[in-house]
N, C-alpha and C. Protein backbone atom coordinates (compact mmCIF):
# COMPACT_ATOMS: atom_id res chain seq x y z
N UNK A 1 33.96 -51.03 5.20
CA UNK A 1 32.66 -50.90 4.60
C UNK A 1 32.25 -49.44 4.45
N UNK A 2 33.11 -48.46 4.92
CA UNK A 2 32.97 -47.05 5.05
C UNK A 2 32.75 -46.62 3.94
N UNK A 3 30.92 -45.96 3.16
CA UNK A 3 31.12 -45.65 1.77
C UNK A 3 29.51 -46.77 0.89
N UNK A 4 30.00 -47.64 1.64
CA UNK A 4 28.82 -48.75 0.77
C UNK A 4 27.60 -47.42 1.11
N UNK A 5 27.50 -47.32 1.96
CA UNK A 5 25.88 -46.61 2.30
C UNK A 5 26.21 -45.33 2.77
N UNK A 6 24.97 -44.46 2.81
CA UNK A 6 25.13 -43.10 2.81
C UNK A 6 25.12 -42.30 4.24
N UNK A 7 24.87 -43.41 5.37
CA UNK A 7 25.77 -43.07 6.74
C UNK A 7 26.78 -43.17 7.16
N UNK A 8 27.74 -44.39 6.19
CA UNK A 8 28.40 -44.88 6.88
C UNK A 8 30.07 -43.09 6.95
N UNK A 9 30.91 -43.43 7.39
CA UNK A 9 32.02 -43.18 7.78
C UNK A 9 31.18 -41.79 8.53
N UNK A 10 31.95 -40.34 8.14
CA UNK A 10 31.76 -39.76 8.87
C UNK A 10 30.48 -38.71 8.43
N UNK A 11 29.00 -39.00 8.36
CA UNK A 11 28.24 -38.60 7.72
C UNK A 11 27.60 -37.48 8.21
N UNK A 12 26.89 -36.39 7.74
CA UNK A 12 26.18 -35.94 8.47
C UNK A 12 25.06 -35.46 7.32
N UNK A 13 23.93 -34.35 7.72
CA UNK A 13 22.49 -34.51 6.74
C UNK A 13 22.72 -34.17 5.43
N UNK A 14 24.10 -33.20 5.13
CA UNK A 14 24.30 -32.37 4.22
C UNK A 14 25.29 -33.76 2.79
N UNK A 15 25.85 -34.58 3.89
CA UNK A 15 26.56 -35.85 2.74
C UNK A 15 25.25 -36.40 2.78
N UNK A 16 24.49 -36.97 3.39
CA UNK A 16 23.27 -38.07 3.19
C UNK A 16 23.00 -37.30 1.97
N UNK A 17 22.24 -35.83 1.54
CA UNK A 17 21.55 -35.32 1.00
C UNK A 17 22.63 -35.42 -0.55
N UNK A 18 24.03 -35.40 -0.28
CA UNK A 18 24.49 -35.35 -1.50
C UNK A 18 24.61 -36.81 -2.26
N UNK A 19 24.19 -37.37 -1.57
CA UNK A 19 24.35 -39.05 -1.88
C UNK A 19 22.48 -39.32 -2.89
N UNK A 20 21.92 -38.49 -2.17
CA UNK A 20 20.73 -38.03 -2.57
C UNK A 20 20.68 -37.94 -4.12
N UNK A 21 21.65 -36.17 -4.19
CA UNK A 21 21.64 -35.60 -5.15
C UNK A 21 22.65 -36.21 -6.28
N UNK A 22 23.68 -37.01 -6.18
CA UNK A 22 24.09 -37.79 -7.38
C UNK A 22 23.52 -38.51 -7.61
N UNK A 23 22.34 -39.19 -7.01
CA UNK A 23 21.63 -40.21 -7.93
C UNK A 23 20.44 -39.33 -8.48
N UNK A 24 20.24 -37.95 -8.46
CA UNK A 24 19.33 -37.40 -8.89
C UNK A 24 18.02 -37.69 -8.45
N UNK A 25 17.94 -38.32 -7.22
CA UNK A 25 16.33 -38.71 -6.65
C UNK A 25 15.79 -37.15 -6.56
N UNK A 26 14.21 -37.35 -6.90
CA UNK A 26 13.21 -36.48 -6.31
C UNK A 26 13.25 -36.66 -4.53
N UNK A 27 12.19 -36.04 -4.34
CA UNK A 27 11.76 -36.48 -3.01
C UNK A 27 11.01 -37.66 -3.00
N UNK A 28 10.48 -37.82 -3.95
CA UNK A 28 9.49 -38.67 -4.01
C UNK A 28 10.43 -40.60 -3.90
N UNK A 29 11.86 -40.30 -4.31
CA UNK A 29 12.78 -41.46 -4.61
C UNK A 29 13.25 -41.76 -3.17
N UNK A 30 13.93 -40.01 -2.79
CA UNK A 30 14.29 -40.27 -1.63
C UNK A 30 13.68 -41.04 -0.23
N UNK A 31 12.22 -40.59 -0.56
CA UNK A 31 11.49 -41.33 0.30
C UNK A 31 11.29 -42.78 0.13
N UNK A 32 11.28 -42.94 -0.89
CA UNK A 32 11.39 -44.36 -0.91
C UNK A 32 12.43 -45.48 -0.70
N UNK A 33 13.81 -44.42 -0.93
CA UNK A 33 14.69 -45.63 -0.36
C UNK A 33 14.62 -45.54 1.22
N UNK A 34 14.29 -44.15 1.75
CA UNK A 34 14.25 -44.22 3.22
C UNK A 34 13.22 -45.19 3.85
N UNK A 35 12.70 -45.41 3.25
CA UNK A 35 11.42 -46.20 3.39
C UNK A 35 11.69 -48.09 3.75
N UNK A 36 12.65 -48.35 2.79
CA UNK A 36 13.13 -49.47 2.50
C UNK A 36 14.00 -49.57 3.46
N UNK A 37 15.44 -48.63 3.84
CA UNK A 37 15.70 -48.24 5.26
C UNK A 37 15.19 -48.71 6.75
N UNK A 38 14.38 -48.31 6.39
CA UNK A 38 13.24 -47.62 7.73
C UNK A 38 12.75 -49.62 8.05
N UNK A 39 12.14 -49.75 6.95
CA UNK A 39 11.56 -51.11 7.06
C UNK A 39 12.64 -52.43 7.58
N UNK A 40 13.45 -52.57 6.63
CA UNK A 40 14.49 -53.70 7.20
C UNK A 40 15.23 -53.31 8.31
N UNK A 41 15.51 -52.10 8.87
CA UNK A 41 15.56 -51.66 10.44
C UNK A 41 14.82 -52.17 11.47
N UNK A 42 13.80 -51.64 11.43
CA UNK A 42 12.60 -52.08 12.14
C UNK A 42 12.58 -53.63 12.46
N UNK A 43 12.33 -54.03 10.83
CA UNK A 43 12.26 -55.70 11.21
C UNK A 43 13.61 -56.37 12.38
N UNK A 44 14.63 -55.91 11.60
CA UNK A 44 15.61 -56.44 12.58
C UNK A 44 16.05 -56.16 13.91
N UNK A 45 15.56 -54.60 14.41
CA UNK A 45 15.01 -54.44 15.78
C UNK A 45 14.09 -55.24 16.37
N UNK A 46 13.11 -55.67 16.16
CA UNK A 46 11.93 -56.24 16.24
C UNK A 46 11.99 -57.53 16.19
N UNK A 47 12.96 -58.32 15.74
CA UNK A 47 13.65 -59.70 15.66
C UNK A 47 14.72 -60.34 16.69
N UNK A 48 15.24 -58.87 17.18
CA UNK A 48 16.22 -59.14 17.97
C UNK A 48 15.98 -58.77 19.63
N UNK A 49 16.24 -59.30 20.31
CA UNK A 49 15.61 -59.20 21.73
C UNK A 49 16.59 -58.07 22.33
N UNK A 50 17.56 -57.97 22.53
CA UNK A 50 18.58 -57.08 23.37
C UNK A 50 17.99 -55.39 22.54
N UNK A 51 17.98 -55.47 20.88
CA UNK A 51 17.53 -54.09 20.46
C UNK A 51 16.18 -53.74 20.26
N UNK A 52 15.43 -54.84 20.66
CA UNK A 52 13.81 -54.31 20.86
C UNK A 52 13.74 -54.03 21.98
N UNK A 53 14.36 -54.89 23.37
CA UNK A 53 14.11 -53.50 24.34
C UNK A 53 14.65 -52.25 24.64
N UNK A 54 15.99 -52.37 23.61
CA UNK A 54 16.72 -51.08 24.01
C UNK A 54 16.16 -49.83 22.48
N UNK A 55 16.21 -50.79 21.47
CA UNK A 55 15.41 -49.49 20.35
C UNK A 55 14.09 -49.63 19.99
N UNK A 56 13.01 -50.46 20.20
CA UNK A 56 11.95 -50.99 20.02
C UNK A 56 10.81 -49.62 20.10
N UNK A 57 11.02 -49.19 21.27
CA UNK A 57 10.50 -47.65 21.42
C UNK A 57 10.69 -46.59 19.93
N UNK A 58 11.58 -46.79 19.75
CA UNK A 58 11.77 -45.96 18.44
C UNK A 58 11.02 -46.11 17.08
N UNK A 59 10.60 -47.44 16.81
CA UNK A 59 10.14 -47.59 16.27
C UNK A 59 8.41 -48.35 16.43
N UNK A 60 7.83 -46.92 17.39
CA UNK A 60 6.60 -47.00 17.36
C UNK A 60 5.37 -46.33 16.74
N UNK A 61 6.07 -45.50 15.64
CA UNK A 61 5.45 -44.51 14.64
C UNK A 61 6.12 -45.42 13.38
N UNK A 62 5.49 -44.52 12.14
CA UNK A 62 6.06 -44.86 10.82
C UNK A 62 7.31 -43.61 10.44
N UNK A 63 7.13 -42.38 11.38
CA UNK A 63 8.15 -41.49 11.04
C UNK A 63 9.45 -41.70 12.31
N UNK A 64 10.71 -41.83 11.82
CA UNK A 64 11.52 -42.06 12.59
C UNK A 64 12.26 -40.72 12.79
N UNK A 65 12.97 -40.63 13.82
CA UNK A 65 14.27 -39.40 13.88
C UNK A 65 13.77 -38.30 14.46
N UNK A 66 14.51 -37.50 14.87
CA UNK A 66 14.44 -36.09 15.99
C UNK A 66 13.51 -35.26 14.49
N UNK A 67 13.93 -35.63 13.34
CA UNK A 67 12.99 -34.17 12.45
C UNK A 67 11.94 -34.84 11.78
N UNK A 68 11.58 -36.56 12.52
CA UNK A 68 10.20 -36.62 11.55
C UNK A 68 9.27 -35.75 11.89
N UNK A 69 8.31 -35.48 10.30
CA UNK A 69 7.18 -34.75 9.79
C UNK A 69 7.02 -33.30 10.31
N UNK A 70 8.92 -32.72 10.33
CA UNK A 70 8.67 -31.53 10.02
C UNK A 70 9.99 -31.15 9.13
N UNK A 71 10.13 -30.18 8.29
CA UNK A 71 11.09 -29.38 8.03
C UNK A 71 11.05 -28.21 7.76
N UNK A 72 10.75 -27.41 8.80
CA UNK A 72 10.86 -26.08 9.11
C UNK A 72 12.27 -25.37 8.95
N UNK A 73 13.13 -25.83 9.47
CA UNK A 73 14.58 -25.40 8.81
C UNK A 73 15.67 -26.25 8.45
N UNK A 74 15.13 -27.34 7.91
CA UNK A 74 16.08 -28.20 7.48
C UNK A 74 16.29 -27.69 5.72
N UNK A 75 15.30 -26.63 5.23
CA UNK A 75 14.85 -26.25 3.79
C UNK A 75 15.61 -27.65 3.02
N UNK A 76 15.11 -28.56 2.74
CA UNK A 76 14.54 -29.76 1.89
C UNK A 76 15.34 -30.97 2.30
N UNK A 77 15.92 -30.96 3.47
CA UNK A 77 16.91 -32.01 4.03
C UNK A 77 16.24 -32.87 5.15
N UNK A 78 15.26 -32.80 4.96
CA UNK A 78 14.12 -33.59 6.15
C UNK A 78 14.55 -35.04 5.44
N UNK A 79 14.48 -35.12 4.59
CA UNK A 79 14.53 -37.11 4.45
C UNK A 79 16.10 -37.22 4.23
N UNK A 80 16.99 -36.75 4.12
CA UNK A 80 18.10 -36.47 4.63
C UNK A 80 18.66 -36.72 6.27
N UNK A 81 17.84 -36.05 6.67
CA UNK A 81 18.09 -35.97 8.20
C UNK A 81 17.29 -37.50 8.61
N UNK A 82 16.57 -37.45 8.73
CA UNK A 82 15.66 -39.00 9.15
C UNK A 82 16.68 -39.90 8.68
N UNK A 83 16.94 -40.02 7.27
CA UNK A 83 18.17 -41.41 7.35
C UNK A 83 19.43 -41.46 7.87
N UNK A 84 19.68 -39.92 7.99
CA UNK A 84 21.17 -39.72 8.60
C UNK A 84 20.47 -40.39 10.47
N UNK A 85 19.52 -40.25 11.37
CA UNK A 85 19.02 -40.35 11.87
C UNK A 85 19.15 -42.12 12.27
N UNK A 86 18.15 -42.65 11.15
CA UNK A 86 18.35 -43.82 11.41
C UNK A 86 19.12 -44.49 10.93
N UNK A 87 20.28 -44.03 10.10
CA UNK A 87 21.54 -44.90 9.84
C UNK A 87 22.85 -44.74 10.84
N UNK A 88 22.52 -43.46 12.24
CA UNK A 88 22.73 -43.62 13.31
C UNK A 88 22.84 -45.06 14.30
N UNK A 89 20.74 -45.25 13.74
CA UNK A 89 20.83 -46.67 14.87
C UNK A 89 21.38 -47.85 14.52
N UNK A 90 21.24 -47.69 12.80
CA UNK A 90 21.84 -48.98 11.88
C UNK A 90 23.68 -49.16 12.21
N UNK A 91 24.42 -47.59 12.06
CA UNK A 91 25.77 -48.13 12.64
C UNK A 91 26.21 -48.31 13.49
N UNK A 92 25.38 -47.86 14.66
CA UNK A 92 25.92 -48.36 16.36
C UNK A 92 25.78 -49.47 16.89
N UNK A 93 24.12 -49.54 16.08
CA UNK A 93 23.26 -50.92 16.84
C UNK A 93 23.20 -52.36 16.24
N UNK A 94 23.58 -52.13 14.85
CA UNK A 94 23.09 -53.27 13.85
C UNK A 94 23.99 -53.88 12.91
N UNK A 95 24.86 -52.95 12.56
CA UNK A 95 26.00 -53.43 11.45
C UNK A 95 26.93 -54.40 12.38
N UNK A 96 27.60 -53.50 13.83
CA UNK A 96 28.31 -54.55 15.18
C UNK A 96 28.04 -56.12 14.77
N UNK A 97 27.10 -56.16 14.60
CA UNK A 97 26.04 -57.62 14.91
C UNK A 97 26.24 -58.33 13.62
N UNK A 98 26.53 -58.00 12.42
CA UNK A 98 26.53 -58.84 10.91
C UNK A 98 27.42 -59.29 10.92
N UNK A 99 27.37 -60.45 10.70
CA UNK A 99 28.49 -61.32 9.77
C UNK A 99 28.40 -61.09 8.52
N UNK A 100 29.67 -61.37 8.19
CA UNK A 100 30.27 -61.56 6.24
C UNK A 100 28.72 -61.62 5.79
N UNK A 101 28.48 -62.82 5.91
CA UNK A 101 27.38 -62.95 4.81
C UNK A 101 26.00 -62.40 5.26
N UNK A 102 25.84 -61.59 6.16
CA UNK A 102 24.69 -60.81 6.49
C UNK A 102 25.22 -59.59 5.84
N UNK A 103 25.91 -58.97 6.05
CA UNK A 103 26.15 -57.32 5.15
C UNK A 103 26.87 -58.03 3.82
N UNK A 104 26.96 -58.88 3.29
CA UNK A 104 26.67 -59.26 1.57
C UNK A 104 25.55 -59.13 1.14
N UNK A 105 24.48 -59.88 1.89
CA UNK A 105 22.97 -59.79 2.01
C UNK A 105 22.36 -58.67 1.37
N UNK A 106 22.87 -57.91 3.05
CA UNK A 106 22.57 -56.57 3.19
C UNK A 106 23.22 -55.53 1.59
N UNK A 107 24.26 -55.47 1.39
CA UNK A 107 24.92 -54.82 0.15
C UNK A 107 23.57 -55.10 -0.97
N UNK A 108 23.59 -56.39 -0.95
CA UNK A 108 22.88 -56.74 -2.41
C UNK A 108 21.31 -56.58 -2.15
N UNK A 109 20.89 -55.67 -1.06
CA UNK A 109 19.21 -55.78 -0.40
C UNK A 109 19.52 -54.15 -1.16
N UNK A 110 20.79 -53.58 -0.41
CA UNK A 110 20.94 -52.46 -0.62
C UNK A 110 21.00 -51.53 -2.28
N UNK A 111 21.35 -52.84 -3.40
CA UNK A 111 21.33 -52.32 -4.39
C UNK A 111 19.96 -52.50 -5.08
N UNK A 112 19.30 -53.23 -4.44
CA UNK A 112 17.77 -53.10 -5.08
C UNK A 112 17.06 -52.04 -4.57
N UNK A 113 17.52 -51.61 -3.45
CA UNK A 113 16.97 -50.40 -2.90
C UNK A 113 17.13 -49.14 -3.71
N UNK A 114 18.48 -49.19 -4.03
CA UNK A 114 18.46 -48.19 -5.13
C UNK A 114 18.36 -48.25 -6.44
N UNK A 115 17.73 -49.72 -7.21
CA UNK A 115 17.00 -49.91 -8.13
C UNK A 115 15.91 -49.33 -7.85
N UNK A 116 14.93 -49.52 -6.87
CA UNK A 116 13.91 -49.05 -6.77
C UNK A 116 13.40 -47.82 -6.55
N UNK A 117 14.41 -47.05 -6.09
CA UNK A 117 14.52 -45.39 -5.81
C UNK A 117 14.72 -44.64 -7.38
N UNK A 118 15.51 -45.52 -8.18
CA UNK A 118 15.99 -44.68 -8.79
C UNK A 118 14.17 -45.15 -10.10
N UNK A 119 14.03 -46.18 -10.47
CA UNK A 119 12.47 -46.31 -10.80
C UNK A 119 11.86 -45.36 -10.74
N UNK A 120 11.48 -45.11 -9.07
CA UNK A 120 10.58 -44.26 -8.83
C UNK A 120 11.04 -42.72 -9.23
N UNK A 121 12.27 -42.67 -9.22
CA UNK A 121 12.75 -40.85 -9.88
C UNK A 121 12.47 -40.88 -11.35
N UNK A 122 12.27 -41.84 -12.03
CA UNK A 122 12.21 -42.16 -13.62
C UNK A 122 10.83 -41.73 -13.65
N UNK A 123 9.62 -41.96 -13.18
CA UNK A 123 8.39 -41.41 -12.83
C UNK A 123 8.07 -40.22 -12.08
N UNK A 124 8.67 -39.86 -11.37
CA UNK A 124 8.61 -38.60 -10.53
C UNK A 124 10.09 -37.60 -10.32
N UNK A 125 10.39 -37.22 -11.81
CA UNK A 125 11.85 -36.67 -11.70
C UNK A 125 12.22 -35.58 -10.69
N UNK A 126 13.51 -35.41 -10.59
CA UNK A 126 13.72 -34.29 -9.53
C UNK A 126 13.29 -33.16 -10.74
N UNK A 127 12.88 -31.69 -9.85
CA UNK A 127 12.79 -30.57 -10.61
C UNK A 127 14.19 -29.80 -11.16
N UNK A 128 14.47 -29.44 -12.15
CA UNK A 128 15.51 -28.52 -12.22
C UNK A 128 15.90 -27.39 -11.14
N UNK A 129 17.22 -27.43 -10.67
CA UNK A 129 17.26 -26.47 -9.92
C UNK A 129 17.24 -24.97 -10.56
N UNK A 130 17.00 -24.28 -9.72
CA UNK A 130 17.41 -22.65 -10.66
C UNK A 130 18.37 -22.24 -11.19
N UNK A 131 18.84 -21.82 -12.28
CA UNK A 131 20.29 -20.94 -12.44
C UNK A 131 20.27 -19.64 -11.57
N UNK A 132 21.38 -19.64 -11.00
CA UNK A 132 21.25 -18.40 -10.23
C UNK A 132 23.32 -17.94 -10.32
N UNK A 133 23.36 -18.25 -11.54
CA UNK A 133 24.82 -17.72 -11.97
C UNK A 133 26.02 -18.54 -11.85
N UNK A 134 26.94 -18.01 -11.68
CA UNK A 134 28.35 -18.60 -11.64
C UNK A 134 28.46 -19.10 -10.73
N UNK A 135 27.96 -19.05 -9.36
CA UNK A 135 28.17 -19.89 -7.94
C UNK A 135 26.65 -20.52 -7.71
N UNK A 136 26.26 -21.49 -8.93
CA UNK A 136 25.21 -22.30 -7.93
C UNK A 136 25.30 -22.86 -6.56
N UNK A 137 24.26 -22.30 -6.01
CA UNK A 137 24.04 -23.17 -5.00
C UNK A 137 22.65 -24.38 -5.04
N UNK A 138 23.03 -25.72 -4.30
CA UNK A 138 21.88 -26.40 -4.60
C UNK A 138 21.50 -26.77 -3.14
């Protein structure tokens, strides 16, 4: 399954963020699939008895992860980091636990998620990055 989603194999904030940047989300997208994330996490923490007492704590705010509601030096990888974050708890704690037809589910929950991200970038596009020559950096 290494690949369906943007934690899985060996991820860290800088692949989340590029998984980001080929679908061309704003922030405004990104947040929203993290959002969608964030939510069917929760629920299924919150459903399940062994990971509500062991992750239940975690999800006692609406911002999850060591860098919610700041990015002071993450320079624009804050919703990056939060899903790399909580797709942490999703592959240790939650994927273990699916059967076949729960991560089919999940796949096909997952492509409306990015129907809906990518919507919301159709309304709130990413900005052009700068030209800054022969070696962009983004």
């Amino acid at each position: 399954m290494s690949g369906h989603f943007p934690f899985s194999g060996k991820a860290n904030r800088v692949s989340v963020f590029a998984f980001f940047e080929a679908h061309d989300w704003s922030l405004e997208a990104q947040e929203k699939y993290f959002e969608e994330w964030y939510r069917w996490t929760k629920d299924y923490v919150m459903n399940d008895a062994d990971l509500k007492a062991a992750k239940g704590v975690l999800f006692s705010s609406d911002h999850f992860g060591t860098h919610a509601d700041h990015d002071f030096h993450l320079h624009g990888y804050a919703v990056a980091t939060r899903m790399l974050d909580l797709g942490e708890t999703i592959k240790g704690s939650i994927l273990p636990k699916l059967d076949h037809d729960m991560l089919h589910a999940l796949e096909h929950d997952h492509e409306e998620w990015i129907a809906a991200a990518n919507a919301v970038a159709a309304n709130h596009p990413r900005p052009e990055a700068p030209e800054i020559g022969r070696y962009r950096h983004v």
